[in-house]
C-alpha atoms as a PDB file:
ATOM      1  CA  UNK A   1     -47.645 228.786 -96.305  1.00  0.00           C
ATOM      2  CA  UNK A   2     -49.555 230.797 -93.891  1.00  0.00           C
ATOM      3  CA  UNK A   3     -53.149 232.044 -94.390  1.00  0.00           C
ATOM      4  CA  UNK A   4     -51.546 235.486 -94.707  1.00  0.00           C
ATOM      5  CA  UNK A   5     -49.613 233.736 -97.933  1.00  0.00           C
ATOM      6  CA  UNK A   6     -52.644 232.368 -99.867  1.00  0.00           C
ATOM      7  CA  UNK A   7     -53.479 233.105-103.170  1.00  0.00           C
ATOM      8  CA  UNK A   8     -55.935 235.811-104.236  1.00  0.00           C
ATOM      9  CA  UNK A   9     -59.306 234.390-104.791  1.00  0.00           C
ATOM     10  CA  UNK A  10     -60.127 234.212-108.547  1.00  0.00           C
ATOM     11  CA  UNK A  11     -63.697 234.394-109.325  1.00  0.00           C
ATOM     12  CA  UNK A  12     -63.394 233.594-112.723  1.00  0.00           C
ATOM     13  CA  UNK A  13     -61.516 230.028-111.969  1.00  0.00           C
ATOM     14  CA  UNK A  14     -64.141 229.232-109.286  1.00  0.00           C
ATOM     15  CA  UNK A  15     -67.327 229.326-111.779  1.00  0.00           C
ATOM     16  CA  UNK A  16     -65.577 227.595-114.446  1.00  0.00           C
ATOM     17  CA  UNK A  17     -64.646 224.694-111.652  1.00  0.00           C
ATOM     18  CA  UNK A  18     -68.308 225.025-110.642  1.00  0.00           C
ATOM     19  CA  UNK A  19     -69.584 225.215-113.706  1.00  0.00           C
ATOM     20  CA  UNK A  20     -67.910 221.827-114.912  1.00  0.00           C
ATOM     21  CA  UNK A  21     -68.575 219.763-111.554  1.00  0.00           C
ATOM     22  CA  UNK A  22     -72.541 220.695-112.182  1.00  0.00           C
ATOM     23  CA  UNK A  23     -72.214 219.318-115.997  1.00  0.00           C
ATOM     24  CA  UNK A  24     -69.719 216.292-115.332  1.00  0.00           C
ATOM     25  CA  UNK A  25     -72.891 215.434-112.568  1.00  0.00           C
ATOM     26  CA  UNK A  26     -75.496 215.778-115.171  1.00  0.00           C
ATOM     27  CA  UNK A  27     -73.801 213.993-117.860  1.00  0.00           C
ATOM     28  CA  UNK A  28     -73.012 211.356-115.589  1.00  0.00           C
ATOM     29  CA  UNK A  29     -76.506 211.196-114.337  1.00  0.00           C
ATOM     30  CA  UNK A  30     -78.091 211.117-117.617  1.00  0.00           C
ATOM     31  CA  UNK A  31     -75.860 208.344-118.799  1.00  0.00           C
ATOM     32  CA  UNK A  32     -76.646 206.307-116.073  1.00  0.00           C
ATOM     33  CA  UNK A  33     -80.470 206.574-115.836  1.00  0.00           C
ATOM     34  CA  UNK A  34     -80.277 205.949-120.071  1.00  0.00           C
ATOM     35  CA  UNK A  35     -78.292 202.999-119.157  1.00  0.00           C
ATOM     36  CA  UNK A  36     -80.897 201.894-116.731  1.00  0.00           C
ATOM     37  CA  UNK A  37     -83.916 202.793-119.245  1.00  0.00           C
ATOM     38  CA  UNK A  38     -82.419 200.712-121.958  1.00  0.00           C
ATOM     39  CA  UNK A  39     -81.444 197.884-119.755  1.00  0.00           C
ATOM     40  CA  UNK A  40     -85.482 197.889-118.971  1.00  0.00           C
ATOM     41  CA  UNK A  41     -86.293 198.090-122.115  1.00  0.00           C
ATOM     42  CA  UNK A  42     -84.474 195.351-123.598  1.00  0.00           C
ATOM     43  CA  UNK A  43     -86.759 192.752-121.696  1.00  0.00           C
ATOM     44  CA  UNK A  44     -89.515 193.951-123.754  1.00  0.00           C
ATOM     45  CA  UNK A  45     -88.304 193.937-127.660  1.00  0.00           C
ATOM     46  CA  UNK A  46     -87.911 189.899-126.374  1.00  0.00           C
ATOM     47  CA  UNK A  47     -91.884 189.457-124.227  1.00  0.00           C
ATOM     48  CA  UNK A  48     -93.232 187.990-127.565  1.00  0.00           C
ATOM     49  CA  UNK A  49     -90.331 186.331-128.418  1.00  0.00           C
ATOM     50  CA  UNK A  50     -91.897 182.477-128.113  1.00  0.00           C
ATOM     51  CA  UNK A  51     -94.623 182.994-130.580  1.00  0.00           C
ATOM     52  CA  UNK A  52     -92.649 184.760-133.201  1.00  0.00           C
ATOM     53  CA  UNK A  53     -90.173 182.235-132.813  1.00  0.00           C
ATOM     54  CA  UNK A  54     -93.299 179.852-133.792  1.00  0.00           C
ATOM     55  CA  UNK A  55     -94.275 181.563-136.814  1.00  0.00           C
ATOM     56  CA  UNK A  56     -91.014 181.673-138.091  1.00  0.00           C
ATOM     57  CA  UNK A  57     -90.399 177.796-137.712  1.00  0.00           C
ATOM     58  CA  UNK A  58     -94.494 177.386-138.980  1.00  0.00           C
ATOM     59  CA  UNK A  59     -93.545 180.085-142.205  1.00  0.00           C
ATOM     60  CA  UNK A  60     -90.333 178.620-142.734  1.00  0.00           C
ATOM     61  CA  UNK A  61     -92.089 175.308-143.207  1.00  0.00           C
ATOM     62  CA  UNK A  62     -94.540 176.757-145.715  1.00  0.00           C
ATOM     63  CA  UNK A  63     -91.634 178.044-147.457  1.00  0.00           C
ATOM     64  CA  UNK A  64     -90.229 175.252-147.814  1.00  0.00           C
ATOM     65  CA  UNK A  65     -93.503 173.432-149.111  1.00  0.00           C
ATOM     66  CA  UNK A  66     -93.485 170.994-146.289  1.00  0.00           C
ATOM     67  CA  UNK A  67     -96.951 171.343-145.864  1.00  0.00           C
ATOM     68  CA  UNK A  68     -97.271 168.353-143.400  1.00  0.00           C
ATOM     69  CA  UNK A  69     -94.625 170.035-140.897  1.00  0.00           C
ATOM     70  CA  UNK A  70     -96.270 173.096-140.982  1.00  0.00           C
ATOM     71  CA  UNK A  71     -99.562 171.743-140.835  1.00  0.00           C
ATOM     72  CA  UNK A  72     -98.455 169.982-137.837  1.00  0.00           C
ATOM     73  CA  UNK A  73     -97.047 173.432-136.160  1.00  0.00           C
ATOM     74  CA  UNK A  74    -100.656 175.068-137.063  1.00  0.00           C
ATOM     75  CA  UNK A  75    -102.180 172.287-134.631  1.00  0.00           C
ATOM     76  CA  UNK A  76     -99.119 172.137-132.235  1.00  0.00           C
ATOM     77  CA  UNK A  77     -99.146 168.382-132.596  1.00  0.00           C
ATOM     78  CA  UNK A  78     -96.159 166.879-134.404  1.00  0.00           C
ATOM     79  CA  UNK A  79     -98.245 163.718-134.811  1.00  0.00           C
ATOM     80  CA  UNK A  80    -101.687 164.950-136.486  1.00  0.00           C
ATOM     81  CA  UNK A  81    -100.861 162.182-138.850  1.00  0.00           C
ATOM     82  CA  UNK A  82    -101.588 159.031-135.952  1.00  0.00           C
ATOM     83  CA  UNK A  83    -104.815 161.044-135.191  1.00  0.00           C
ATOM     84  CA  UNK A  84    -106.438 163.185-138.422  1.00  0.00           C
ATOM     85  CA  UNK A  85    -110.018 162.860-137.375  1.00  0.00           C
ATOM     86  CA  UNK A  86    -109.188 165.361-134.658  1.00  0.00           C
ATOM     87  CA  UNK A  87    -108.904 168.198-137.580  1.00  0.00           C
ATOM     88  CA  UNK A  88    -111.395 167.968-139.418  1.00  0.00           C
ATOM     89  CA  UNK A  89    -112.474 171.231-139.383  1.00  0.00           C
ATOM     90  CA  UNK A  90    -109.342 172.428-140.763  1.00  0.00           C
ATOM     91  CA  UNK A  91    -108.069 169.537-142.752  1.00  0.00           C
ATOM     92  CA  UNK A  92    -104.769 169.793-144.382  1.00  0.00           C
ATOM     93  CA  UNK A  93    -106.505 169.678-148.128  1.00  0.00           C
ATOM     94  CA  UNK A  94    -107.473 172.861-147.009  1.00  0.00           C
ATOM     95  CA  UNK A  95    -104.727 173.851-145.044  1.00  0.00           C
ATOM     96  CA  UNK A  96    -102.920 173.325-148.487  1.00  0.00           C
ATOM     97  CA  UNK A  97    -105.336 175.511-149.937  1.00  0.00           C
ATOM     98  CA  UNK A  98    -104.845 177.886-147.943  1.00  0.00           C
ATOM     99  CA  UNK A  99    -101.125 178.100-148.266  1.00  0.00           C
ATOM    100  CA  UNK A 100    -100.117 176.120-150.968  1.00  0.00           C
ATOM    101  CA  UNK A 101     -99.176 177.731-154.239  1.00  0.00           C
ATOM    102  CA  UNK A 102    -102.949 178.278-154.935  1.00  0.00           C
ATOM    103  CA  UNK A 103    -102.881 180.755-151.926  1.00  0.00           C
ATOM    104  CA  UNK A 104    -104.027 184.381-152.397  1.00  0.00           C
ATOM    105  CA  UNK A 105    -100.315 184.935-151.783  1.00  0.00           C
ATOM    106  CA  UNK A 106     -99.405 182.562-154.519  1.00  0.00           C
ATOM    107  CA  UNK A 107     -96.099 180.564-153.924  1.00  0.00           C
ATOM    108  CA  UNK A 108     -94.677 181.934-150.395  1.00  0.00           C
ATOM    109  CA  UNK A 109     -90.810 182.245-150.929  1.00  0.00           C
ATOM    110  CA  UNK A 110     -90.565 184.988-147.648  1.00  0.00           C
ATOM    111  CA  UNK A 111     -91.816 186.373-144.885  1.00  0.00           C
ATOM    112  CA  UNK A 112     -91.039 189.733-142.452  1.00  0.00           C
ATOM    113  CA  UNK A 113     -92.919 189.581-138.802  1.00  0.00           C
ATOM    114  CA  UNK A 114     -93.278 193.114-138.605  1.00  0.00           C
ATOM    115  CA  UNK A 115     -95.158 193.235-135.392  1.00  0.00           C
ATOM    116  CA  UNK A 116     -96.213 191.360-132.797  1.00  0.00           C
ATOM    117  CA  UNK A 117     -99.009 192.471-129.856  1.00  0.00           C
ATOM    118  CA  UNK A 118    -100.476 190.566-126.941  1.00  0.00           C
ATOM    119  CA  UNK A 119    -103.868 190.191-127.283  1.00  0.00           C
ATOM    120  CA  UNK A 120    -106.906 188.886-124.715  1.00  0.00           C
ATOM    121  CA  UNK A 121    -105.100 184.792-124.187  1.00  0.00           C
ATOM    122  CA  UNK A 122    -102.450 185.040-127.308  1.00  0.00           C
ATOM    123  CA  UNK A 123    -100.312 187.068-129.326  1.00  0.00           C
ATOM    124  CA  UNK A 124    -101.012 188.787-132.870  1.00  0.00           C
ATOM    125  CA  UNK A 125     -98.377 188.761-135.029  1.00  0.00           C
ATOM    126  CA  UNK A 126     -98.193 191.066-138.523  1.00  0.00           C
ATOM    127  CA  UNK A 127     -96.255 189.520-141.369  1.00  0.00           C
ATOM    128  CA  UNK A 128     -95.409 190.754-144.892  1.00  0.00           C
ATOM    129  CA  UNK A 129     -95.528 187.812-147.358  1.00  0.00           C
ATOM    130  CA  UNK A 130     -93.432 188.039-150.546  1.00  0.00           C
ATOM    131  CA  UNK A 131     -92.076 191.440-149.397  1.00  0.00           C
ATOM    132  CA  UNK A 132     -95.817 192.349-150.200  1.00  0.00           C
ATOM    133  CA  UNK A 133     -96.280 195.434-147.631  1.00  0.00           C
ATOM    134  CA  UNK A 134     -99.778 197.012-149.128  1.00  0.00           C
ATOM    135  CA  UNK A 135    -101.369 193.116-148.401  1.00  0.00           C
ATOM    136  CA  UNK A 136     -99.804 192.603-144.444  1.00  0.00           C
ATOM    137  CA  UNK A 137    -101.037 189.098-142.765  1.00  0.00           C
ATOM    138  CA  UNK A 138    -102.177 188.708-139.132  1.00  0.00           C
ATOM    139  CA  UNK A 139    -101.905 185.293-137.739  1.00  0.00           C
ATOM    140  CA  UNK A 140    -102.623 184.622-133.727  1.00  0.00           C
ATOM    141  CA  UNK A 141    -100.913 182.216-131.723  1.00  0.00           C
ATOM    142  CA  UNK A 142    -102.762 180.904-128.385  1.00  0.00           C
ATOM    143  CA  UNK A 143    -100.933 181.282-125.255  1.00  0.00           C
ATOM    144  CA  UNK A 144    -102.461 177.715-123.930  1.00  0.00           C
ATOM    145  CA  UNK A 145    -102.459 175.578-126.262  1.00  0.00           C
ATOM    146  CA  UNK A 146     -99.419 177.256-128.567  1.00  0.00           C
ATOM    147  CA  UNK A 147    -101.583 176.622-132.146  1.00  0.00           C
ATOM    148  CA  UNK A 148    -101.680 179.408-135.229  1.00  0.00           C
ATOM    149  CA  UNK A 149    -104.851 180.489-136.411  1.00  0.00           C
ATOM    150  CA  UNK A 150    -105.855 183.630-138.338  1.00  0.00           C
ATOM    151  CA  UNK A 151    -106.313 186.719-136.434  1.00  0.00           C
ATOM    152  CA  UNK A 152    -109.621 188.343-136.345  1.00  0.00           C
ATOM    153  CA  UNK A 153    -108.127 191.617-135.142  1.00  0.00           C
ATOM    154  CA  UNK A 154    -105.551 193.472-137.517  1.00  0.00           C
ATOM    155  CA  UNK A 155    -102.633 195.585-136.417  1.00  0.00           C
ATOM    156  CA  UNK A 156    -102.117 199.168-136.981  1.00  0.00           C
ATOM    157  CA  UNK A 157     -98.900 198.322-139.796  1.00  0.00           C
ATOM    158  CA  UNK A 158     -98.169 202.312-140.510  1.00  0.00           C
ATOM    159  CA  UNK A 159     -99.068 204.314-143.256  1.00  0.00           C
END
């Protein structure tokens, strides 16, 4: 074939070949940068992952009403028991008190951490007890020294 012998040009066939390289670009550009987004992404549903993790084990405890575990966990020290004079601010009468069934929440059977913020040296952490969404909890875990307290600051939880 000669260039005498080539085909008519067909304007019609050229767009729609145009047309479809441009979108096959864009599609595949899209799907790569949402690929790379998510990918980035996915490092921070995890960045609080530690201290959740600790509130679970420390509300798991309560639910089970081993009160000496979790008192333990509040303290991060698995062997308050050797040294109780340490805690005496906090002891666990009132520890039990706090969280026993006598608790404003009465007898805690579950728990939902429904956020969790970084905060100044710790992490905030929202929790519904008892399914209990009008009445959320904030408890704050230190970075340092790893120990639960109750949060002065309270989480936006949604309306």
């Amino acid at each position: 074939m000669t260039l005498m012998d080539a085909p008519a040009f067909n304007a019609r066939k050229a767009q729609r070949v145009r047309v479809l390289s441009i979108t096959g670009v864009v599609v595949l550009g899209v799907a790569i940068v949402g690929t790379i987004l998510w990918f980035l992404q996915l490092p921070w549903q995890f960045w609080h992952w530690p201290s959740d993790h600790r509130v679970n084990q420390f509300m798991s405890a309560v639910e089970s009403g081993d009160m000496n575990k979790a008192y333990g966990l509040w303290n991060n020290d698995p062997n308050w028991q050797q040294h109780p004079q340490q805690y005496q601010p906090y002891t666990l009468t009132e520890f039990t008190k706090d969280w026993g069934p006598s608790s404003d929440y009465g007898t805690i059977t579950s728990h939902q951490v429904f956020v969790s913020h970084r905060a100044g040296n710790g992490v905030i952490i929202g929790l519904y007890i008892n399914g209990n969404k009008s009445k959320p909890l904030f408890l704050r875990v230190d970075s340092a020294t790893k120990t639960i307290g109750f949060s002065p600051v309270e989480l936006y939880s949604g309306p």
